[in-house]
C-alpha atoms as a PDB file:
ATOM      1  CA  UNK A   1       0.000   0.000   0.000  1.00  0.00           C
ATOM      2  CA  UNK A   2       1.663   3.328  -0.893  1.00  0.00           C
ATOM      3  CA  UNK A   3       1.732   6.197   2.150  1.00  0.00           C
ATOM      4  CA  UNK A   4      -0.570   8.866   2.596  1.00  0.00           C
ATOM      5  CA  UNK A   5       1.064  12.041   1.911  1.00  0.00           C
ATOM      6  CA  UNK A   6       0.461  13.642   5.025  1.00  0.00           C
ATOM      7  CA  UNK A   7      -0.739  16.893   6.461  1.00  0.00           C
ATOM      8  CA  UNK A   8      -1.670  19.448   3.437  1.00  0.00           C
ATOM      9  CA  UNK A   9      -3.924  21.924   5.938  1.00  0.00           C
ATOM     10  CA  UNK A  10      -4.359  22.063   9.691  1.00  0.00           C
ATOM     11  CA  UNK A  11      -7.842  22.928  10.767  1.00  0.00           C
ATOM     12  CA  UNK A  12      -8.215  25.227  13.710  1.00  0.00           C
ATOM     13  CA  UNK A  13     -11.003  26.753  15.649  1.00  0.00           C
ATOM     14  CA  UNK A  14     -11.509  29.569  13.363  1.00  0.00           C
ATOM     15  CA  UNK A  15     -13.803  29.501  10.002  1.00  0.00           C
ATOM     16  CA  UNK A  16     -12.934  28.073   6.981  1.00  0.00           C
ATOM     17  CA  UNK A  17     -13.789  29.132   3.451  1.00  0.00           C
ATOM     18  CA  UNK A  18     -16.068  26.790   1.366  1.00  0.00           C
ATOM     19  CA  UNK A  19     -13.612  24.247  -0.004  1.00  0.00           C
ATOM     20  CA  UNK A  20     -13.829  21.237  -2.525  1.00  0.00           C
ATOM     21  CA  UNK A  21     -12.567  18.359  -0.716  1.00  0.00           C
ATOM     22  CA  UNK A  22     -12.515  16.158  -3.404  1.00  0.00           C
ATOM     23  CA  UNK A  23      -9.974  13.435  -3.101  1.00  0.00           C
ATOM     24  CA  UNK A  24      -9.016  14.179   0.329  1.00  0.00           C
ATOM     25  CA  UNK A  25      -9.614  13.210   3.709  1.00  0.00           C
ATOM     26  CA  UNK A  26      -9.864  14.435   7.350  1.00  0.00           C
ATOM     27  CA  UNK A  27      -7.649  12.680   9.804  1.00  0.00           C
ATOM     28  CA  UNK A  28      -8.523  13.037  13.265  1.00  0.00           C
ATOM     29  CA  UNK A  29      -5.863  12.070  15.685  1.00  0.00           C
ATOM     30  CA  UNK A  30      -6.864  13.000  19.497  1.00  0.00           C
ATOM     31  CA  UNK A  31      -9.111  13.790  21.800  1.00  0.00           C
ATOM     32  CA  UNK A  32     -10.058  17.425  20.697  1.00  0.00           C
ATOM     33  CA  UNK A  33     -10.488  16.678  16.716  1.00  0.00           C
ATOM     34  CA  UNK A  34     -13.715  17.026  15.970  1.00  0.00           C
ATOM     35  CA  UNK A  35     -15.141  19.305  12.898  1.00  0.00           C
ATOM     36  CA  UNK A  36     -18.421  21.035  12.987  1.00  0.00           C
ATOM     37  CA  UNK A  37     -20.246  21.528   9.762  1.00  0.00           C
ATOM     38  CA  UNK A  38     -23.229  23.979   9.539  1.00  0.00           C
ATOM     39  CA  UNK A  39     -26.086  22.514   7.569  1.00  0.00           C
ATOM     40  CA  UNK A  40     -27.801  24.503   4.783  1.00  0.00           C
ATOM     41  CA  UNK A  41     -31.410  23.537   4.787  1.00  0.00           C
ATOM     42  CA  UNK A  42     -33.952  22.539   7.372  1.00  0.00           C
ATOM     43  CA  UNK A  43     -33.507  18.746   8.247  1.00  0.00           C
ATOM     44  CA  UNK A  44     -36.379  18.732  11.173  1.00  0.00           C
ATOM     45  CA  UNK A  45     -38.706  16.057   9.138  1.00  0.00           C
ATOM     46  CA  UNK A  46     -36.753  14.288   6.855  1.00  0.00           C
ATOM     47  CA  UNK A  47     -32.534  13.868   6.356  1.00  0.00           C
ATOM     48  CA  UNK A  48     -30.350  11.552   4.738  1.00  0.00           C
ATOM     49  CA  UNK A  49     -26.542  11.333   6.280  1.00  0.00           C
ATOM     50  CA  UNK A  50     -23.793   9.478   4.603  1.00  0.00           C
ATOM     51  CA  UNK A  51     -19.976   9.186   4.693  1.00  0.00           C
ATOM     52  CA  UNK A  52     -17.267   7.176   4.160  1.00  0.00           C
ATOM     53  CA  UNK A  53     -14.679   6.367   7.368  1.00  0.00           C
ATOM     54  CA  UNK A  54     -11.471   4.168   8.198  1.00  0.00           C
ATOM     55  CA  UNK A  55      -9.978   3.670  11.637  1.00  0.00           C
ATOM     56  CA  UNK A  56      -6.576   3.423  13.027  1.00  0.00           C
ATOM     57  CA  UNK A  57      -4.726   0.448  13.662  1.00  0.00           C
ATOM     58  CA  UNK A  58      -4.943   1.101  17.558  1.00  0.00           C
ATOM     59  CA  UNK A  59      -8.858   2.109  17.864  1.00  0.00           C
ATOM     60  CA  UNK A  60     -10.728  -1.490  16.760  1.00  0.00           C
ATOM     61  CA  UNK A  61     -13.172  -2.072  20.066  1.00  0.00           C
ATOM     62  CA  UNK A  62     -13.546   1.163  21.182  1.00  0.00           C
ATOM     63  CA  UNK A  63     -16.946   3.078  21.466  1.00  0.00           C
ATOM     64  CA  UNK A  64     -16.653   5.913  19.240  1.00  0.00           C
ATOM     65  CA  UNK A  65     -18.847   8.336  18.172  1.00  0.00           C
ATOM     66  CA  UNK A  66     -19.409   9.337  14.654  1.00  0.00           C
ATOM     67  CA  UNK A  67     -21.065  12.242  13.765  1.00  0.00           C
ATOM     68  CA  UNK A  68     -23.818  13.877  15.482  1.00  0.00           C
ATOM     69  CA  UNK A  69     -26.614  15.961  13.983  1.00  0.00           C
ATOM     70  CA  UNK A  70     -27.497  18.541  16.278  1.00  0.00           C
ATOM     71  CA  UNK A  71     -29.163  21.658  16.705  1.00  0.00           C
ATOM     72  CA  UNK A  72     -29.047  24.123  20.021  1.00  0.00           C
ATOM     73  CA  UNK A  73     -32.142  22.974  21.408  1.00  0.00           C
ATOM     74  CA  UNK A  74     -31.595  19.287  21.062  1.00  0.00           C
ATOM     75  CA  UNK A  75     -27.835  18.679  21.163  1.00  0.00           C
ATOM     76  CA  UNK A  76     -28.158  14.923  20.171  1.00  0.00           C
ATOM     77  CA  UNK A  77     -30.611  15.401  17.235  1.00  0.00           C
ATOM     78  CA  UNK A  78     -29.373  12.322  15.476  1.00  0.00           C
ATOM     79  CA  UNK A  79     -26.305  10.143  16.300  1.00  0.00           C
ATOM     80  CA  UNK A  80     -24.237   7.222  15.204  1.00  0.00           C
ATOM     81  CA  UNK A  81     -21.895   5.492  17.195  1.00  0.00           C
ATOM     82  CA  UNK A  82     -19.548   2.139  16.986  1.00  0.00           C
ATOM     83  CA  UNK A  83     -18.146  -0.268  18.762  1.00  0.00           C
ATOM     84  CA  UNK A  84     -16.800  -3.303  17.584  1.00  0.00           C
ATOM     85  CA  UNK A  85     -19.669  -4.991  15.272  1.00  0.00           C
ATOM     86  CA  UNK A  86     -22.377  -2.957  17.144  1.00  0.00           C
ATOM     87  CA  UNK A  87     -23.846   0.183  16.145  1.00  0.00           C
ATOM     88  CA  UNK A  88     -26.191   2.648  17.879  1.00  0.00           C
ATOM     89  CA  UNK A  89     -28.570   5.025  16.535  1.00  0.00           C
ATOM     90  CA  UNK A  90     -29.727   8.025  19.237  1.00  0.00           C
ATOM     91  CA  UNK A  91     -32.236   9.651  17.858  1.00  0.00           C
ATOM     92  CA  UNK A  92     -33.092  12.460  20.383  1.00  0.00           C
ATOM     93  CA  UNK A  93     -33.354  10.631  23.908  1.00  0.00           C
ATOM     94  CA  UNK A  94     -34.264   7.251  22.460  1.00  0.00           C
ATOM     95  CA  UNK A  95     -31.789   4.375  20.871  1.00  0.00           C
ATOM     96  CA  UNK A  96     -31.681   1.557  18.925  1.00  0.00           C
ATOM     97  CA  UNK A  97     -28.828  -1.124  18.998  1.00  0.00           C
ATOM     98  CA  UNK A  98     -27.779  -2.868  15.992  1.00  0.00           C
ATOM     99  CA  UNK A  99     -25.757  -5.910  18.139  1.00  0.00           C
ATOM    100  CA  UNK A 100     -23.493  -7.993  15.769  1.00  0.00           C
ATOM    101  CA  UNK A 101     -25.307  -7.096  12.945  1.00  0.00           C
ATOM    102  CA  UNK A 102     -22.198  -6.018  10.810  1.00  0.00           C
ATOM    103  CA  UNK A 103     -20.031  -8.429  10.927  1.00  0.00           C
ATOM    104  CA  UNK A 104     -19.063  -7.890   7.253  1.00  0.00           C
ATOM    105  CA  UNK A 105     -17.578  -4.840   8.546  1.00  0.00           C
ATOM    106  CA  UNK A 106     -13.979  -4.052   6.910  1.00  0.00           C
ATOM    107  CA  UNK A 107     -11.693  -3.608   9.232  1.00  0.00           C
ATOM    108  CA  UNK A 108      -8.827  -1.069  10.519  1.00  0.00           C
ATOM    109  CA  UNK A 109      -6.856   0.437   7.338  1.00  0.00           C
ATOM    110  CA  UNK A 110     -10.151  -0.301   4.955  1.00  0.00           C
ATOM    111  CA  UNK A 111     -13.039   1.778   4.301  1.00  0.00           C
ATOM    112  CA  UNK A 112     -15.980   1.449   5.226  1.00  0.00           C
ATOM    113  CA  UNK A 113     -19.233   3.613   4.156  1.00  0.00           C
ATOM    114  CA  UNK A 114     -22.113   4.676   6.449  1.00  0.00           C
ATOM    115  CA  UNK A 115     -25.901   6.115   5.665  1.00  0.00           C
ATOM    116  CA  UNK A 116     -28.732   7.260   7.858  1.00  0.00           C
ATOM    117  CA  UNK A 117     -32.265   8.078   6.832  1.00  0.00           C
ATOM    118  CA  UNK A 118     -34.603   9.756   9.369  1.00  0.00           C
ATOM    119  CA  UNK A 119     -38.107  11.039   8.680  1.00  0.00           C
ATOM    120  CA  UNK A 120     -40.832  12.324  10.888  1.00  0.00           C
ATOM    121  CA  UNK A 121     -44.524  12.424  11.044  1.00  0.00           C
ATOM    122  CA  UNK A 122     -46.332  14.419  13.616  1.00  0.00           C
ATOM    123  CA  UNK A 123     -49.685  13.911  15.168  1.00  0.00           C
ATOM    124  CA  UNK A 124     -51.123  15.952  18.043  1.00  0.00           C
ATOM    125  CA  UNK A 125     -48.912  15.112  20.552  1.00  0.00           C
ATOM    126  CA  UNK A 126     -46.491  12.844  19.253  1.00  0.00           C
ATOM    127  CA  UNK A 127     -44.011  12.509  16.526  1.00  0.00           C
ATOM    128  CA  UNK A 128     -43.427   9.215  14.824  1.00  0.00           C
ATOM    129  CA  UNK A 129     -40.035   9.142  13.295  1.00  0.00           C
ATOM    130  CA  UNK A 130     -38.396   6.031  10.962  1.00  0.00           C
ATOM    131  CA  UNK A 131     -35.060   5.314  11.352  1.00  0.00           C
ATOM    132  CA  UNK A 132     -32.606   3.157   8.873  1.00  0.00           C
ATOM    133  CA  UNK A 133     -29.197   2.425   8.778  1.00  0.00           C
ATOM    134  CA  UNK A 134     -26.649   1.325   6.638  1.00  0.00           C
ATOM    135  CA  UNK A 135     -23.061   0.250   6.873  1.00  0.00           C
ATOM    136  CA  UNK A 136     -21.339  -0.833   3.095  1.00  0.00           C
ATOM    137  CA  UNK A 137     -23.946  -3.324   1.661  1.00  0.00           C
ATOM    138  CA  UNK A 138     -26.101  -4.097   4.980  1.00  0.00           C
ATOM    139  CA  UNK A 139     -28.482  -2.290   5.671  1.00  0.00           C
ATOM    140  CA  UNK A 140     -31.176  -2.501   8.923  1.00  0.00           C
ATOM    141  CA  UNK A 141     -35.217  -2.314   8.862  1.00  0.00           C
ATOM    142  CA  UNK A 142     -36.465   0.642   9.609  1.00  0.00           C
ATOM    143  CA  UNK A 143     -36.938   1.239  13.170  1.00  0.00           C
ATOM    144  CA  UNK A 144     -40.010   3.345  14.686  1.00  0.00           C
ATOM    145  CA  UNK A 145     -39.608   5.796  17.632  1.00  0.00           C
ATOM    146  CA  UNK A 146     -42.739   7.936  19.550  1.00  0.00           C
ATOM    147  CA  UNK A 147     -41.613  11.129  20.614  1.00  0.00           C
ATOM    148  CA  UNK A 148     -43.084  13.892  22.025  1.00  0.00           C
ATOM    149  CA  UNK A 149     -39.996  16.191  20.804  1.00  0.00           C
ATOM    150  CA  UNK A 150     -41.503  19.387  19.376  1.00  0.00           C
ATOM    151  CA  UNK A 151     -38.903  22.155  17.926  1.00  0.00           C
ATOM    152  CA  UNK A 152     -38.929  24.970  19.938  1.00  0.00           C
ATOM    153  CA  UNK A 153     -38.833  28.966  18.158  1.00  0.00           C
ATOM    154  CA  UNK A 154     -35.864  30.033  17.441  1.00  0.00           C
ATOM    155  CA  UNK A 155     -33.421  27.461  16.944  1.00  0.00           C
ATOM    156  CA  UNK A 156     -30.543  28.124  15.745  1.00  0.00           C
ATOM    157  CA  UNK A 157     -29.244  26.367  12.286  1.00  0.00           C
ATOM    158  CA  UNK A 158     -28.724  22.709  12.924  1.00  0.00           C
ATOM    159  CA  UNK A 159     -24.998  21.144  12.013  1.00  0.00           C
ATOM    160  CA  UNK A 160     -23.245  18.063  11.817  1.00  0.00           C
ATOM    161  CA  UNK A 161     -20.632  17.521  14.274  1.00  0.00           C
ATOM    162  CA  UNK A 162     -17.349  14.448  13.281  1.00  0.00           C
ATOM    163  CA  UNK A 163     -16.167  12.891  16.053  1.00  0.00           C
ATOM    164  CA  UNK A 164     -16.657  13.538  19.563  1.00  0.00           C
ATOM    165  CA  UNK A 165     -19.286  16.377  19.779  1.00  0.00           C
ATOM    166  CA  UNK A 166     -18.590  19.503  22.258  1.00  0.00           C
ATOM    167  CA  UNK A 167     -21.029  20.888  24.024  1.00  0.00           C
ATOM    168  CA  UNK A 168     -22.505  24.104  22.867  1.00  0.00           C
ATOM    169  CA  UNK A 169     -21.900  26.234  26.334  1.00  0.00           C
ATOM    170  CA  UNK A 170     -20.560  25.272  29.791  1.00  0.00           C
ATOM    171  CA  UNK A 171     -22.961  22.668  31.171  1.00  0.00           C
ATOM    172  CA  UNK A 172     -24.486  21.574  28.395  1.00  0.00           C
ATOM    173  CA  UNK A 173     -22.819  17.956  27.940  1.00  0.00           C
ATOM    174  CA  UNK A 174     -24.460  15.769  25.414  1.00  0.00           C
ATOM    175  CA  UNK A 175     -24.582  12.221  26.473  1.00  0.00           C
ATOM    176  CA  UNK A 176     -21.487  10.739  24.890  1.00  0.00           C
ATOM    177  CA  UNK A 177     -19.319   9.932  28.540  1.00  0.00           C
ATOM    178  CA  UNK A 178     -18.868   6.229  28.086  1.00  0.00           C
ATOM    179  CA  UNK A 179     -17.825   6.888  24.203  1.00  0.00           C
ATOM    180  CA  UNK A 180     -14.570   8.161  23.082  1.00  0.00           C
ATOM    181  CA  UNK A 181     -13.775  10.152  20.101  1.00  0.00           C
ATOM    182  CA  UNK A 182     -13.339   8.761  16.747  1.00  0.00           C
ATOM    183  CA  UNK A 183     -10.262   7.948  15.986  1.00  0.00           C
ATOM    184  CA  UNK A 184      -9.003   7.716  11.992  1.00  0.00           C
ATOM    185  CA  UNK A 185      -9.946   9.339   8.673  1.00  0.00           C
ATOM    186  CA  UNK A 186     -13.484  10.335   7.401  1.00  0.00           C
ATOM    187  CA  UNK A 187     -14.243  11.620   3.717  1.00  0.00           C
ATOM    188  CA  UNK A 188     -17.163  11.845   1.629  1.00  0.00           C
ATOM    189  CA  UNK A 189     -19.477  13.697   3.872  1.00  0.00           C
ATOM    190  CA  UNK A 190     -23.023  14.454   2.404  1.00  0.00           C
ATOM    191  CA  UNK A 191     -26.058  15.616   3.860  1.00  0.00           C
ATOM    192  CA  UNK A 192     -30.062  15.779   2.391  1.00  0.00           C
ATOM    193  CA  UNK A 193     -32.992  16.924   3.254  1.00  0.00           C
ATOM    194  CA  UNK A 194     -34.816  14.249   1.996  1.00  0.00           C
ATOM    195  CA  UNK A 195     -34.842  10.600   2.153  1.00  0.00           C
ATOM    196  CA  UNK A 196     -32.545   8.719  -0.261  1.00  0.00           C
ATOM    197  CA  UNK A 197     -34.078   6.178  -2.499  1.00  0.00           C
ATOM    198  CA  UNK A 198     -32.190   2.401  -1.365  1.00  0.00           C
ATOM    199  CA  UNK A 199     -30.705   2.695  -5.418  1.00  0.00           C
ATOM    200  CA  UNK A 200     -29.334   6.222  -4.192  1.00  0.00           C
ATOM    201  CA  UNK A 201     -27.827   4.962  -1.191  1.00  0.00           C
ATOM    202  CA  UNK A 202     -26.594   2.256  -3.244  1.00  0.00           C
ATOM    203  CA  UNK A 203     -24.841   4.074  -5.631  1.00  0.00           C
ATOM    204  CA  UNK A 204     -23.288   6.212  -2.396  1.00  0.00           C
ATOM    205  CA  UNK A 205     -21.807   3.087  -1.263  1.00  0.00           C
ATOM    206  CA  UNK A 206     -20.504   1.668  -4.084  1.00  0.00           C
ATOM    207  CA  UNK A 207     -18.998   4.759  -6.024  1.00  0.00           C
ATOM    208  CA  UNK A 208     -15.037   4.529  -6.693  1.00  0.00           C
ATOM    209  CA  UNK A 209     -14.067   8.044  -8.253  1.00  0.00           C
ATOM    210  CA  UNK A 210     -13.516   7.947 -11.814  1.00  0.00           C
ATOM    211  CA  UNK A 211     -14.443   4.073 -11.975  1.00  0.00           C
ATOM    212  CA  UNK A 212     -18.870   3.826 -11.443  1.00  0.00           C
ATOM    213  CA  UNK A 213     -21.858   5.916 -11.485  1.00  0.00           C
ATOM    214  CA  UNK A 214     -21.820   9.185  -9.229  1.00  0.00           C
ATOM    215  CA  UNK A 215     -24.321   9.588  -6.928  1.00  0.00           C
ATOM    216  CA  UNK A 216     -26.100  13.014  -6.532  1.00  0.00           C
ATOM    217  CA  UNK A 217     -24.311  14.911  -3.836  1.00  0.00           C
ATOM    218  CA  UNK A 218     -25.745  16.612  -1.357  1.00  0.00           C
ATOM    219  CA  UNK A 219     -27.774  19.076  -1.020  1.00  0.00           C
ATOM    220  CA  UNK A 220     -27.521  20.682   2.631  1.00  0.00           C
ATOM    221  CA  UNK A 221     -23.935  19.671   2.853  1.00  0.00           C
ATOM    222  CA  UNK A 222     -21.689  18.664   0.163  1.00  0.00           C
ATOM    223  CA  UNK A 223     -18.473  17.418   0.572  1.00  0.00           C
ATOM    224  CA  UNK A 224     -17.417  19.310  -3.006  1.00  0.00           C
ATOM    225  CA  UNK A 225     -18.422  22.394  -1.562  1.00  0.00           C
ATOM    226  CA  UNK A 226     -17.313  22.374   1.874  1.00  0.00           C
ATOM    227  CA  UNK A 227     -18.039  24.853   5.115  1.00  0.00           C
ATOM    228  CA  UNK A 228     -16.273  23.439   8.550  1.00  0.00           C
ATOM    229  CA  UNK A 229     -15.472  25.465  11.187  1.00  0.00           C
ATOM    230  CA  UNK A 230     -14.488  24.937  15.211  1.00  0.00           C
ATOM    231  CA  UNK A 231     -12.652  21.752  14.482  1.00  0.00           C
ATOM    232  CA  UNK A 232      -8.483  20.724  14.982  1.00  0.00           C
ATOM    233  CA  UNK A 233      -7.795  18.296  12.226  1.00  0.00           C
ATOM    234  CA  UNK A 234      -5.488  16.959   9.279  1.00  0.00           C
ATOM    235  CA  UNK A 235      -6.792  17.278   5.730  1.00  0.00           C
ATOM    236  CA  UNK A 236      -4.803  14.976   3.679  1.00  0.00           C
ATOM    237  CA  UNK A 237      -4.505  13.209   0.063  1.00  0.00           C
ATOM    238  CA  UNK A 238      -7.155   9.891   0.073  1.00  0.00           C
END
């Protein structure tokens, strides 16, 4: 395997310019890399997350978070987390546990891609949201949560948080303490606000740059056309 040429651009805790990040990665090597990511469109009822990640060498049973979807008023909007074969969707203050259900996971070194489709439908009191994930060619059925979430005025913009999230102000911890933070590269980051036909998805997971069928990037963040800010990492050459 040839080496990765190494560091190209250090992302600090000051704002970034929209950037193409085509052909690169994000490394994240420690506990404070994370990258935030506002998101462009309203993502409340329906969204569609998907990205590509590989882990270190040294980081294979650890609990690590993701990404998180998140606006101020519910910091853990949406949530994916690994550990081992197991993944975990939070979605607001509920779960569900996908327990040695990806086995077929690739391991350290290899890539592996990652979608999640979320959409709501609210009656008088509660909302009834569908939840599906899917990791490379597996995907899960569609898991139903009640909630009596409601969004509250004023919100601010909701955005996607890689790795570890922070908390927004002092004393506002989102419940990741028994998880670490992610540890390894992540590329490919797109967000809708829609729900992803399973041939969309598809092609998401199975496109190779100049070698298959692209996949529509998208459309309330686009990892072409890139806006990150508050984050400490390594963008590299893929």
């Amino acid at each position: 395997m040839n080496p990765l040429v190494f560091t190209l651009l250090l992302v600090s805790t000051c704002s970034a310019d929209v950037q193409d990040l085509t052909g690169k990665v994000m490394f994240f090597s420690g506990d404070v890399a994370h990258v935030e990511i506002p998101v462009s469109r309203d993502i409340d009822n329906t969204v569609t997350v998907c990205l590509r990640y590989r882990r270190t060498e040294h980081n294979n049973d650890t609990k690590q978070v993701l990404f998180t979807l998140q606006t101020r008023s519910v910091p853990l909007g949406l949530q994916v987390r690994r550990s081992d074969d197991d993944f975990t969707v939070k979605n607001r203050h509920d779960l569900i546990r996908y327990r040695n259900m990806f086995r077929q996971r690739k391991g350290a070194g290899e890539w592996n891609s990652v979608c999640v489709t979320r959409d709501s439908e609210t009656a008088r009191v509660t909302t009834l949201e569908r939840v599906q994930l899917w990791v490379n060619d597996m995907r899960t059925l569609r898991g139903l949560i009640n909630t009596v979430w409601r969004r509250t005025p004023g919100d601010l913009a909701p955005k996607l948080s890689l790795g570890k999230s922070r908390p927004f102000q002092e004393g506002e911890t989102p419940d990741t303490t028994d998880y670490h933070p992610f540890l390894g590269e992540v590329k490919d980051v797109h967000v809708w606000d829609l729900i992803l036909s399973p041939c969309e998805i598809k092609r998401f997971i199975d496109y190779k740059e100049g070698c298959s069928d692209a996949f529509t990037p998208g459309n309330a963040v686009n990892w072409k056309a890139l806006e990150f800010t508050q984050g400490t990492v390594s963008i590299k050459q893929a």
